[in-house]
Each structure stands twice: as C-alpha cells, then as structure tokens.
Protein backbone atom coordinates (compact mmCIF):
# COMPACT_ATOMS: atom_id res chain seq x y z
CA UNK A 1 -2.26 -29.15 -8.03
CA UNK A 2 1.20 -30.82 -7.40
CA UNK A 3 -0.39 -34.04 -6.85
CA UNK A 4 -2.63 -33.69 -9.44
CA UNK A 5 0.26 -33.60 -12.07
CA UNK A 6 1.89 -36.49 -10.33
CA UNK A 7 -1.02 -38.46 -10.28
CA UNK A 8 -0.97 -37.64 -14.51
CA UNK A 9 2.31 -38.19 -14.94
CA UNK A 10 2.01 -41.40 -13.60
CA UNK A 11 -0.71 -41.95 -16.16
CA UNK A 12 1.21 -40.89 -18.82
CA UNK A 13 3.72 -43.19 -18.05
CA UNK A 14 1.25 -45.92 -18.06
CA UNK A 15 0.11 -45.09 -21.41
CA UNK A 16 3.42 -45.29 -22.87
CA UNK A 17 3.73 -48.56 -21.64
CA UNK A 18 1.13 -49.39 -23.54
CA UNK A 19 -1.90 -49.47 -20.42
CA UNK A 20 -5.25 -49.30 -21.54
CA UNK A 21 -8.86 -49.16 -19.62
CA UNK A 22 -9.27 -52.96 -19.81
CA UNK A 23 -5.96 -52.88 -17.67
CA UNK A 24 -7.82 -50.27 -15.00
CA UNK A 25 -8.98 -52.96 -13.05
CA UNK A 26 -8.84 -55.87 -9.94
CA UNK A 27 -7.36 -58.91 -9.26
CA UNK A 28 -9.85 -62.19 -10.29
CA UNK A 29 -9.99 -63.17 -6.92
CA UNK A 30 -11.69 -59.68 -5.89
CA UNK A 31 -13.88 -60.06 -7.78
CA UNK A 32 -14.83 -63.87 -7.67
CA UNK A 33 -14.46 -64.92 -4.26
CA UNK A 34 -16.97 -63.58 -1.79
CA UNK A 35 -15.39 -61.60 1.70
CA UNK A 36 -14.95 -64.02 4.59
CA UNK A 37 -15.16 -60.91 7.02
CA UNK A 38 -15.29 -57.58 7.95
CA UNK A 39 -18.04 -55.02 7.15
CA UNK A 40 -19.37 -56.61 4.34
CA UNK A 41 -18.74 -60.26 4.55
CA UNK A 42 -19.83 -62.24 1.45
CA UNK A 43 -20.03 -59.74 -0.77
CA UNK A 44 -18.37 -59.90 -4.38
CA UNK A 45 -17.82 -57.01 -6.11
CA UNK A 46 -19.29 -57.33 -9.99
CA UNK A 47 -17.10 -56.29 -13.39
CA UNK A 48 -19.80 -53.55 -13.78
CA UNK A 49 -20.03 -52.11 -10.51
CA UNK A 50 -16.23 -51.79 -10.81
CA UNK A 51 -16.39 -50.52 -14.32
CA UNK A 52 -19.09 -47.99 -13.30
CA UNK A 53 -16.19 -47.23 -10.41
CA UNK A 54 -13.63 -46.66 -12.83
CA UNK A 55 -16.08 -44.62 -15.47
CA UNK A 56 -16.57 -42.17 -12.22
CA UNK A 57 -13.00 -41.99 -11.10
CA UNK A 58 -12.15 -40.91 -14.95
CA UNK A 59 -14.69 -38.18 -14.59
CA UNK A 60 -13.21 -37.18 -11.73
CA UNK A 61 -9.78 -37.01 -13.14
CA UNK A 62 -11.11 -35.18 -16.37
CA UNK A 63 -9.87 -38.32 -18.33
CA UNK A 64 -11.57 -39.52 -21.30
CA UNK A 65 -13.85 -42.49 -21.16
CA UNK A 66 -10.86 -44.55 -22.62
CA UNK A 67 -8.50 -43.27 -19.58
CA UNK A 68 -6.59 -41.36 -21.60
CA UNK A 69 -5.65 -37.74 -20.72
CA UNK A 70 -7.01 -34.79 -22.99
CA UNK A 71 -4.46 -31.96 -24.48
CA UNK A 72 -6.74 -29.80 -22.51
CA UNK A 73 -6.31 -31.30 -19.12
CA UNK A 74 -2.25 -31.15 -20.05
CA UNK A 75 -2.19 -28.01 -20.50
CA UNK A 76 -4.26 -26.86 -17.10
CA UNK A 77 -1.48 -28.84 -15.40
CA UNK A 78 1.61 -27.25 -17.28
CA UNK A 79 2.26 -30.87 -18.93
CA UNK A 80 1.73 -29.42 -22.49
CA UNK A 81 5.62 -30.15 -23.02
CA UNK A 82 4.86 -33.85 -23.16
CA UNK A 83 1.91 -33.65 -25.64
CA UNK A 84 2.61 -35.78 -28.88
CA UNK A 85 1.72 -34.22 -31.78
C-alpha cells in the first residue's frame, strides 16, 4: 500500500501542476520512427495502441478515464486530507 500512495501522490502533484491525460503519453519519436533492433525491430507503436495502454493502466490504478484520482480511491489510501472540496 505504501507505494501505492506514493505512486498517487505523485499524481496528485501532477494534477496540480496542471497535467492532464493528453500529457499521459510518449515522446514523437516513439511513436513515429520504426525500432532499428531488438525484439521487435520495425515496429512503431500507434497513438491508440498507447491510448488503449494508458486507458488500462488507469483501470488498474482505479483512476478515472480522465486520470484523475476519485475521493474514493483517496480515502482507501488515507489521502482524504488532501481532497479539495
């Protein structure tokens, strides 16, 4: 659970900052320029296969679809101190 919350507060820092989901993503060059090498040489990886990677990791987290953190999920990690109201 202690990483959990870390890995939320880190979020929640983002989201002050003013991070949205169309900042959850890759450098152009990932996903423009084909590998040279390794396992999977010339492969690019598409927007939507990294959106649908991003949709999944915010399941995962029990984010929202907009990657922002429900009062619920605050509150199962003891964060509910840092809810805005």
């Amino acid at each position: 659970m202690c990483g959990e919350r870390i890995n939320n507060l880190k979020k929640l820092f983002n989201i002050r900052e003013g991070w949205r989901r169309c900042d959850d993503t890759l450098p152009h060059r990932i996903l423009n320029e084909p590998l040279p090498d390794g396992v999977m040489p010339g492969v690019v990886l598409s927007q939507e296969e990294l959106d649908t990677m991003v949709e999944g990791y915010y399941v995962c987290r029990g984010w929202t679809k907009d990657g922002l953190i429900p009062s619920s999920k605050m509150r199962e990690l003891g964060l509910d101190s840092l809810l805005v109201n």
